[in-house]
Protein backbone atom coordinates (compact mmCIF):
# COMPACT_ATOMS: atom_id res chain seq x y z
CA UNK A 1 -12.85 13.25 -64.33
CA UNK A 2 -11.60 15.13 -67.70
CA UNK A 3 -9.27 17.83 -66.69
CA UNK A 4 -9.29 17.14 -63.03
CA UNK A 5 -6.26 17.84 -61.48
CA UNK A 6 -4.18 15.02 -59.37
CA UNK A 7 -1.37 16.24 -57.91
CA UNK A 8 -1.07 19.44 -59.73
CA UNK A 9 -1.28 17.66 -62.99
CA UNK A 10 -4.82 17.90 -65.36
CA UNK A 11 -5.94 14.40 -66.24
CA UNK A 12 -7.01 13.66 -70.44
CA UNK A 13 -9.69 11.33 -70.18
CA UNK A 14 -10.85 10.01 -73.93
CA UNK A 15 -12.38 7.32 -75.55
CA UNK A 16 -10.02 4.71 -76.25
CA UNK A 17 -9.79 3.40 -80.30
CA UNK A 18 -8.99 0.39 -81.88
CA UNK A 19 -5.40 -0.19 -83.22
CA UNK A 20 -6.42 -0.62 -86.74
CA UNK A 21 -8.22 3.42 -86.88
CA UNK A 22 -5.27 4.37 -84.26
CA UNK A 23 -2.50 3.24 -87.39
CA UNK A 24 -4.61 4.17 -89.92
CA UNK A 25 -4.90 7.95 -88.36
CA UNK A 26 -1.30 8.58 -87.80
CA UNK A 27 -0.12 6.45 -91.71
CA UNK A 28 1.40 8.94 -93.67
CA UNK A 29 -1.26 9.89 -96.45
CA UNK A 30 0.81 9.87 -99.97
CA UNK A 31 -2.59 12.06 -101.46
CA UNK A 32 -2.14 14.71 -99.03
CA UNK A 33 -0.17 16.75 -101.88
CA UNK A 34 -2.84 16.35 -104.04
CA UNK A 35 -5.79 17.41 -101.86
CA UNK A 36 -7.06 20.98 -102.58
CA UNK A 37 -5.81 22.96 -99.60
CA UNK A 38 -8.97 24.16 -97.37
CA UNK A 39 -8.34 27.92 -98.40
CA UNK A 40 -9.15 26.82 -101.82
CA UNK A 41 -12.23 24.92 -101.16
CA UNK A 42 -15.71 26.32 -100.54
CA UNK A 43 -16.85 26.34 -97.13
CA UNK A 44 -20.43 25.42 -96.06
CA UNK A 45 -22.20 27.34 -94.10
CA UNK A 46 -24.57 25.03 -91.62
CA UNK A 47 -28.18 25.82 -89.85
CA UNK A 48 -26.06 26.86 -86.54
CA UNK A 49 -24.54 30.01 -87.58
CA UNK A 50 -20.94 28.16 -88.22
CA UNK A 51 -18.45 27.30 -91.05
CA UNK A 52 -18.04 23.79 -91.06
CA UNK A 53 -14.57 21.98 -92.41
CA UNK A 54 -14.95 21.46 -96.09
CA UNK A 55 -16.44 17.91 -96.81
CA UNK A 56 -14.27 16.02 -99.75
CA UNK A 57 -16.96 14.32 -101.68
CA UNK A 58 -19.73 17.14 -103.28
CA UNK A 59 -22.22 14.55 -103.28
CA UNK A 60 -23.27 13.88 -100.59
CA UNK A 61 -25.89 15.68 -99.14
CA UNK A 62 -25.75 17.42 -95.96
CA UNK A 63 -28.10 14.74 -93.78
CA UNK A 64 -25.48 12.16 -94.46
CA UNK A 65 -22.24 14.28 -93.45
CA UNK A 66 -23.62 15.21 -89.89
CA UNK A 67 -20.46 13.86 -88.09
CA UNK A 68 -18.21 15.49 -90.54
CA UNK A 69 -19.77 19.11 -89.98
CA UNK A 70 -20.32 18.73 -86.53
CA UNK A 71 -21.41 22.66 -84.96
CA UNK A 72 -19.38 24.45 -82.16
CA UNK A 73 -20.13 24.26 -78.54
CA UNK A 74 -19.09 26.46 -75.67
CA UNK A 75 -16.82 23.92 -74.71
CA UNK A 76 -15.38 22.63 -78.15
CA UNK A 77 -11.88 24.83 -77.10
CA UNK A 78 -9.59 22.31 -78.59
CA UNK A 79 -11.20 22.31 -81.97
CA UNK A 80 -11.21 25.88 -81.86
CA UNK A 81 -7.42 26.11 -81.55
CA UNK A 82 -7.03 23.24 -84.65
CA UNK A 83 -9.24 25.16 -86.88
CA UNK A 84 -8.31 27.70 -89.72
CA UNK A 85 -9.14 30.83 -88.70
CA UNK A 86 -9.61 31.66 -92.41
CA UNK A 87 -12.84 29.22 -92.73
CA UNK A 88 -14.67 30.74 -89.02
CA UNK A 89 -17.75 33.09 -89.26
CA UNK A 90 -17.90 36.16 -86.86
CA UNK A 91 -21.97 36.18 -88.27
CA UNK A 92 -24.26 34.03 -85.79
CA UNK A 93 -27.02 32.45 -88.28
CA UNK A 94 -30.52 33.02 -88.08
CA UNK A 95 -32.04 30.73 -85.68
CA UNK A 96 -29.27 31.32 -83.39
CA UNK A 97 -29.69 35.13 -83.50
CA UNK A 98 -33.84 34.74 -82.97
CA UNK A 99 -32.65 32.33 -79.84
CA UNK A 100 -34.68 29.36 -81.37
CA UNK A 101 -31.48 26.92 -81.01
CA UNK A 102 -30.87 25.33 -77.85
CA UNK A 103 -27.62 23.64 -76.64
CA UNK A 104 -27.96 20.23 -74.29
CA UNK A 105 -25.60 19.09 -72.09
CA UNK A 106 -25.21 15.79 -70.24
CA UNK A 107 -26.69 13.70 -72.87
CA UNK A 108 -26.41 10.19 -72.57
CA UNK A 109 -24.01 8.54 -75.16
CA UNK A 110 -26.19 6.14 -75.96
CA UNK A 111 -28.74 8.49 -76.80
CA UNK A 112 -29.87 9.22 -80.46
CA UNK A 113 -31.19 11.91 -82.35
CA UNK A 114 -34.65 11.13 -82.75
CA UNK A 115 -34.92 10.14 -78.95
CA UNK A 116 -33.37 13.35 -77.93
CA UNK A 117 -35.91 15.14 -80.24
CA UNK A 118 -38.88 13.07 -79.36
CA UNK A 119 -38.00 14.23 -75.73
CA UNK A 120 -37.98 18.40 -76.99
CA UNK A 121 -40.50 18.40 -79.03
CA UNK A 122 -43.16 16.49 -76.64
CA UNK A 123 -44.00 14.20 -78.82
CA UNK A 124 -44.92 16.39 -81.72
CA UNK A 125 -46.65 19.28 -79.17
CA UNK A 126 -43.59 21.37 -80.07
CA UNK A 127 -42.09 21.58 -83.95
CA UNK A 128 -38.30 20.35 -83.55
CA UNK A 129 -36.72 21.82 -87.18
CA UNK A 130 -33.60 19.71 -86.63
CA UNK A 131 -31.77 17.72 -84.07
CA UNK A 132 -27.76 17.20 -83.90
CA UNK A 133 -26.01 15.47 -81.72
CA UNK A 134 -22.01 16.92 -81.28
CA UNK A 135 -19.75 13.74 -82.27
CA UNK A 136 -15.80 14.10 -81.34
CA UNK A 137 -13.54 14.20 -84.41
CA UNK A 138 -11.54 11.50 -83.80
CA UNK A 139 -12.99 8.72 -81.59
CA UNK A 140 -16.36 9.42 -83.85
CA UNK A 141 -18.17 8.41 -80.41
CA UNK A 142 -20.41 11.44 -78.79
CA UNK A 143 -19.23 14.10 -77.04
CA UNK A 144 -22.32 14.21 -74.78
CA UNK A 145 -23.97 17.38 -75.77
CA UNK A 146 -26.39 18.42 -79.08
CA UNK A 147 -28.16 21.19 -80.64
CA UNK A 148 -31.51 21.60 -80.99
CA UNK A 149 -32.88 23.85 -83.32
CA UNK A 150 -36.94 25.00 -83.02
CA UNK A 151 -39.29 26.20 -85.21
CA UNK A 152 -40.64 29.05 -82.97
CA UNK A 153 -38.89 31.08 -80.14
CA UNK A 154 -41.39 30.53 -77.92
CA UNK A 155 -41.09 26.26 -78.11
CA UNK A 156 -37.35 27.63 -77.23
CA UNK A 157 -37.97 29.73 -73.91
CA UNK A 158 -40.30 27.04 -72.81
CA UNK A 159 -37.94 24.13 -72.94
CA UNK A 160 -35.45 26.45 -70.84
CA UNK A 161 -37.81 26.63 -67.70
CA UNK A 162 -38.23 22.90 -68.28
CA UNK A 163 -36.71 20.02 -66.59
CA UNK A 164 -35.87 17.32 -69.24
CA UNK A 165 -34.23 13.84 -68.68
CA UNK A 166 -32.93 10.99 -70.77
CA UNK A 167 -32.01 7.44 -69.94
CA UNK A 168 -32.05 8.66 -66.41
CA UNK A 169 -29.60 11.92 -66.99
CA UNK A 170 -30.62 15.24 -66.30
CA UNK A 171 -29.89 17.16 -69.16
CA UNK A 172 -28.52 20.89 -69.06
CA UNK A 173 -30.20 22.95 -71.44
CA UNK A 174 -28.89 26.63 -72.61
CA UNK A 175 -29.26 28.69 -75.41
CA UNK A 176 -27.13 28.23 -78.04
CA UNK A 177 -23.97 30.84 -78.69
CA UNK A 178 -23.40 32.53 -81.81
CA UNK A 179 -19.58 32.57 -82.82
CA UNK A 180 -18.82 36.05 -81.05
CA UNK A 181 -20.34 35.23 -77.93
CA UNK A 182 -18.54 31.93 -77.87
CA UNK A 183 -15.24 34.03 -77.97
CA UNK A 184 -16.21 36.09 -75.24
CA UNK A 185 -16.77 32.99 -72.81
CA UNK A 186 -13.77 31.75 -73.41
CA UNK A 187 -12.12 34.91 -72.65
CA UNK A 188 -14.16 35.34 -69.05
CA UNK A 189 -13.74 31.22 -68.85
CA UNK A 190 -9.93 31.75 -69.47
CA UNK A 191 -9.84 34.77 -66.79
CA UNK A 192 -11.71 33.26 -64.31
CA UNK A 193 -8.90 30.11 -64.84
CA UNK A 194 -5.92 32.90 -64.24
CA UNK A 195 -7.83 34.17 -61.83
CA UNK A 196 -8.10 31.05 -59.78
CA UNK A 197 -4.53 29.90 -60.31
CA UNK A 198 -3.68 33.61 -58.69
CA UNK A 199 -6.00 32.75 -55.65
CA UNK A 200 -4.98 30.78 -52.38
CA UNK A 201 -5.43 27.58 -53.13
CA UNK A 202 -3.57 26.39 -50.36
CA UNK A 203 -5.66 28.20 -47.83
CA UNK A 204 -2.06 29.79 -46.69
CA UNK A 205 -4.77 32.63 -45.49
CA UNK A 206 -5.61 30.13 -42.70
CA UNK A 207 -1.94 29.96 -41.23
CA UNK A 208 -2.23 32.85 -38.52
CA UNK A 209 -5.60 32.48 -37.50
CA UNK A 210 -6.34 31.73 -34.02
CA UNK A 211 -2.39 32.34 -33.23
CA UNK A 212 -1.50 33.72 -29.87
CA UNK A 213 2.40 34.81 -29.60
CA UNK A 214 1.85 37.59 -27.08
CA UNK A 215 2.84 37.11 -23.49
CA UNK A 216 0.02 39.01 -21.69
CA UNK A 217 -2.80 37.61 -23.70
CA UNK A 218 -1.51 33.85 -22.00
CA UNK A 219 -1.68 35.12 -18.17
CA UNK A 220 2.44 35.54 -18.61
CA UNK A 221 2.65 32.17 -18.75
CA UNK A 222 6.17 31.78 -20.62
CA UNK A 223 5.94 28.08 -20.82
CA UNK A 224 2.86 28.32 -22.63
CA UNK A 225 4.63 30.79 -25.21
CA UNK A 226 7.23 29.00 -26.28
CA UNK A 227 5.12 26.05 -26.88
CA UNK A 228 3.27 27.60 -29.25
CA UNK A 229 6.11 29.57 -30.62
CA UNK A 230 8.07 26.04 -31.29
CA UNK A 231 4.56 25.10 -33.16
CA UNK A 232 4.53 28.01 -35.33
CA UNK A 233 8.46 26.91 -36.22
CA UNK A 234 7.47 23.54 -37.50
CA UNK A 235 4.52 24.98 -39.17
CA UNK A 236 6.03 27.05 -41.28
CA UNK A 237 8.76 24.60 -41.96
CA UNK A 238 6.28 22.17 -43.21
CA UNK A 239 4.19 24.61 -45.68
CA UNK A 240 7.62 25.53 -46.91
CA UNK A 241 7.12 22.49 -49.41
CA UNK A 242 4.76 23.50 -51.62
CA UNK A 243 3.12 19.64 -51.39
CA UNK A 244 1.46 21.07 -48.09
CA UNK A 245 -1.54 22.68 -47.28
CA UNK A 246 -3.89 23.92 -44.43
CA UNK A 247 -7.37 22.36 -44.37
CA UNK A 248 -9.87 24.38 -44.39
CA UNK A 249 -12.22 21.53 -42.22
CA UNK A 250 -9.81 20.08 -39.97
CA UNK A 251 -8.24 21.55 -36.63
CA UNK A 252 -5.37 20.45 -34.73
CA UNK A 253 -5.62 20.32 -30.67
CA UNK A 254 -2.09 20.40 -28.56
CA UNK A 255 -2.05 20.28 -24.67
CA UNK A 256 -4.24 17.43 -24.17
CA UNK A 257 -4.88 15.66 -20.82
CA UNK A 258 -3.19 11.97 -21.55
CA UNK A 259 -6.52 10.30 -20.17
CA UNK A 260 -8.44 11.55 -22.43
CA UNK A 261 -10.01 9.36 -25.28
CA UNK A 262 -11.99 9.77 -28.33
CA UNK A 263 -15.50 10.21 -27.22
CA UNK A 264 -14.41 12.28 -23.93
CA UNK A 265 -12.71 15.14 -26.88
CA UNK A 266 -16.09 14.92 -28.62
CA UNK A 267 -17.76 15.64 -25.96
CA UNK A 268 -15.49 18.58 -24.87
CA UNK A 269 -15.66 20.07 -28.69
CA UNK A 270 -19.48 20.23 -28.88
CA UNK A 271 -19.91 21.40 -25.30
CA UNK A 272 -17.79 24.48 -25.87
CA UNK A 273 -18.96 25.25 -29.42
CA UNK A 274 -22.64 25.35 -27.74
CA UNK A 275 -21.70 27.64 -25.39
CA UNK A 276 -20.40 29.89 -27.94
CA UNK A 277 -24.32 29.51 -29.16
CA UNK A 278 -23.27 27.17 -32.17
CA UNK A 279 -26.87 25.55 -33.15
CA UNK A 280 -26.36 22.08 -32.24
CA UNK A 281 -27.82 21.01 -35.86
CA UNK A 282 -25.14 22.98 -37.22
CA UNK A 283 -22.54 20.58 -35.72
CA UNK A 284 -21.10 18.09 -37.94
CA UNK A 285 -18.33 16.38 -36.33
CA UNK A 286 -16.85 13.45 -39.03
CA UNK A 287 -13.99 12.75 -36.85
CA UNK A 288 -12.69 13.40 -33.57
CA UNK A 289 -9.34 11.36 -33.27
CA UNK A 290 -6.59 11.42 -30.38
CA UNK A 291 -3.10 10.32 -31.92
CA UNK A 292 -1.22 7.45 -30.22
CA UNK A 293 2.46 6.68 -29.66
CA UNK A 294 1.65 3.64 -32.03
CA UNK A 295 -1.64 1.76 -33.49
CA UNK A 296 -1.46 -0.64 -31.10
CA UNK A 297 -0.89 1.72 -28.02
CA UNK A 298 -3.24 3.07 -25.86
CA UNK A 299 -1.17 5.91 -24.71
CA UNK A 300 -2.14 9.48 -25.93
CA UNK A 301 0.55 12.09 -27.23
CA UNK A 302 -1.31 15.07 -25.75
């Protein structure tokens, strides 16, 4: 449900933290001044072509300061824009370059590292170099997607034309990006977004189809006309507000006998699409409603 939109507005779905990390992330930190600024640091360079955020403490070895120098994914965007530009790489690294890393998608988030590797590597048929899980920055929980780095570029290729699952959850499998080609997805991903907020998303395309304002295509019959001309009025009236739209599944019938029910329309509806050589099979009719005065009445509105 993360970044679906209700109501025009994106939802932020996150993992929810416990008050005592919540105030201890947002206390004021009186050594801040006297922290070496990143620029003066040295940056690591890890395994998946990437420069990691400076770790504090020297000592301790890389193994042990996985969640701290956690790779980019395709779809880390929001780290991207918190990061120093000054520490990124435009160099992919080796094993992303000879297309032996692999990125996973829909991992469970219960899952671990050696399970997820067991799973790769076939039990021990295929040589797994190193296996990472992606861990958010701030809730520490994972994000639901790892890397997998192989040994040879052919254990790589094979695992793509493979389905794998965990726990019960497919997972997605793609080769990992290096940095340059993760900048160029998010461009296209970013266009195609533009793109789509450009397009008709209220199907206002739909509007005039079907519409019949001409006097000699309804037999002259004027009182016809200006019942569908006072339609069109309140039509447009009502997509006016912006809160409206035109369904792209659902029709509207006017002009209906008052005897006629529920099952008599259906009837009517699938008759006259199979004359018009619809497939029967390809008729799905959810719902096939008349609209009464009142729930209670029995009386049909036409």
């Amino acid at each position: 449900m993360n970044g679906q939109k209700i109501l025009g507005r994106p939802m932020a779905v996150d993992w929810s933290l416990p008050k005592n990390v919540y105030e201890k992330m947002h206390k004021p930190d009186s050594n801040a001044n006297q922290r070496p600024s990143a620029e003066t640091q040295p940056v690591k360079r890890d395994s998946y072509g990437i420069h990691s955020e400076p770790n504090p403490s020297e000592n301790v070895p890389e193994e042990e300061d996985d969640d701290e120098e956690e790779p980019m994914d395709e779809d880390d965007d929001e780290d991207d824009e918190d990061e120093d530009p000054s520490v990124k790489t435009k160099e992919s690294s080796r094993d992303v370059r000879e297309h032996r890393t692999l990125f996973v998608r829909n991992v469970p988030f219960d899952a671990t590292e050696d399970e997820l590797s067991r799973v790769f590597s076939s039990d021990g048929q295929r040589r797994v170099n190193s296996c990472r899980l992606v861990i958010d920055r701030v809730s520490r929980h994972p994000r639901g997607s790892a890397f997998i780095q192989f040994a040879e570029k052919s254990d790589a290729d094979e695992c793509l034309n493979l389905p794998f699952t965990l726990h019960g959850q497919e997972l997605q499998v793609d080769l990992a990006l290096g940095r340059n080609e993760v900048v160029q997805a998010k461009e296209i991903r970013d266009q195609k977004k533009q793109d789509k907020l450009k397009s008709d998303q209220r199907n206002l395309s739909l509007a005039n189809y079907g519409v019949i304002l001409k006097l000699a295509d309804l037999d002259n019959n004027e009182n016809d006309l200006r019942k569908r001309q006072n339609l069109e009025d309140v039509k447009k009236q009502k997509l006016k507000n912006p809160l409206h739209f035109i369904s792209s599944t659902r029709l509207t019938l006017h002009n209906l006998p008052t005897n006629i029910d529920d099952e008599k329309l259906r009837q009517v509806v699938i008759q006259t699409l199979t004359d018009n050589n619809v497939p029967k099979k390809d008729i799905q009719l959810t719902e096939c409603r008349i609209m009464k005065k009142n729930k209670e009445g029995k009386k049909s509105l036409g």
